[in-house]
Protein backbone atom coordinates (compact mmCIF):
# COMPACT_ATOMS: atom_id res chain seq x y z
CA UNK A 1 0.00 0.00 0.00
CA UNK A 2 1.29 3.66 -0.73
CA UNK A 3 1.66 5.77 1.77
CA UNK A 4 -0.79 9.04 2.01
CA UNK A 5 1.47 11.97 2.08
CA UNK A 6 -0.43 15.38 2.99
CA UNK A 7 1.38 18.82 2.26
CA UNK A 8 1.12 22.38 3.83
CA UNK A 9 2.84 25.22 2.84
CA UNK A 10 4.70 27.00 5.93
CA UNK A 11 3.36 30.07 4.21
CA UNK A 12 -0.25 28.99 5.59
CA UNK A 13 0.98 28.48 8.95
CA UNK A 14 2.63 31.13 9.39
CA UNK A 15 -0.25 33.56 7.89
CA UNK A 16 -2.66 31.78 10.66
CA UNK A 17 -0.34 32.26 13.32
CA UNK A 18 -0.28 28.38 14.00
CA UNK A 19 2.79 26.96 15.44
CA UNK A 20 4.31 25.07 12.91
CA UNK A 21 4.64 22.02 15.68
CA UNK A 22 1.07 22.15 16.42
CA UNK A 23 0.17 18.11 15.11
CA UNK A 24 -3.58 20.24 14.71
CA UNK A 25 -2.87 22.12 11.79
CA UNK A 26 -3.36 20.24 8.94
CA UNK A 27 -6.69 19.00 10.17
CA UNK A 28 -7.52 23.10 10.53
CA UNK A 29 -5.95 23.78 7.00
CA UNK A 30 -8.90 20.90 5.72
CA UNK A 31 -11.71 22.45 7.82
CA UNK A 32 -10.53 26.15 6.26
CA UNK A 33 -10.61 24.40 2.69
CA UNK A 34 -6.95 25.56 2.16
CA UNK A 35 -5.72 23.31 -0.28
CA UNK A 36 -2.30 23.44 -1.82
CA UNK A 37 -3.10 24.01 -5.61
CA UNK A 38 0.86 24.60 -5.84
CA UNK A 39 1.65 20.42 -4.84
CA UNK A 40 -1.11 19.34 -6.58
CA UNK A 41 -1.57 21.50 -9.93
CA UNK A 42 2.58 21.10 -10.51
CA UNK A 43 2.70 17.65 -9.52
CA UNK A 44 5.50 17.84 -6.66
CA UNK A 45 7.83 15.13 -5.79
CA UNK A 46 9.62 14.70 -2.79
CA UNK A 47 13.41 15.01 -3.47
CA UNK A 48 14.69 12.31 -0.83
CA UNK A 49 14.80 9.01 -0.65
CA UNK A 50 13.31 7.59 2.02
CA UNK A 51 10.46 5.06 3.32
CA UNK A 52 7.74 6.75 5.70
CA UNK A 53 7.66 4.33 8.82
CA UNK A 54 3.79 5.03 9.29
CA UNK A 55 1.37 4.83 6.61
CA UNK A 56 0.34 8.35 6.29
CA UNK A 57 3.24 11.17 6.31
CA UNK A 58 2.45 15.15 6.98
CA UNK A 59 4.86 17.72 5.35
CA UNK A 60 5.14 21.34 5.91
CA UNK A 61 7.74 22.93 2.92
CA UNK A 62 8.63 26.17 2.53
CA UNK A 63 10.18 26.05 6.21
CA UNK A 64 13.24 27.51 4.85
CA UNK A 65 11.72 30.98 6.31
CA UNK A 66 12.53 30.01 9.19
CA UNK A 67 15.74 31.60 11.11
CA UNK A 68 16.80 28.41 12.66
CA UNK A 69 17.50 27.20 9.33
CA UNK A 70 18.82 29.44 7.11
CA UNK A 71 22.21 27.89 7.18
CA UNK A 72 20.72 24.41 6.89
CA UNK A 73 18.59 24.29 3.86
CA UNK A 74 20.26 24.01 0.27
């Protein structure tokens, strides 16, 4: 079975004042409707290899705005 992989764009949490550790905010994105046309429309891949150990995976990209890792993202 593939795993489900859900998106959210750090842009949305950070324009909702969530806190981007908050395990409640992609549940809150679906009840807003916020979508991520962006993932979808241009057909995103992730660019590591890797095997989720759980079936279903959250990401939050575009976390590069984030001071604590400006010297860490590529």
């Amino acid at each position: 079975m593939t795993p489900i992989v859900e998106y959210l764009n750090y842009e949305v949490v950070d324009d909702q004042g969530w806190d981007v550790y908050d395990e409640e905010n992609f549940e809150r994105a679906k009840e807003m409707n916020l979508s991520d046309e962006e993932v979808e429309d241009k057909n995103v891949r992730l660019t590591c290899i890797g095997s989720p150990a759980a079936d279903h995976l959250n990401i939050v990209y575009n976390a590069k705005h984030l001071d604590y890792l400006q010297n860490r993202v590529i």
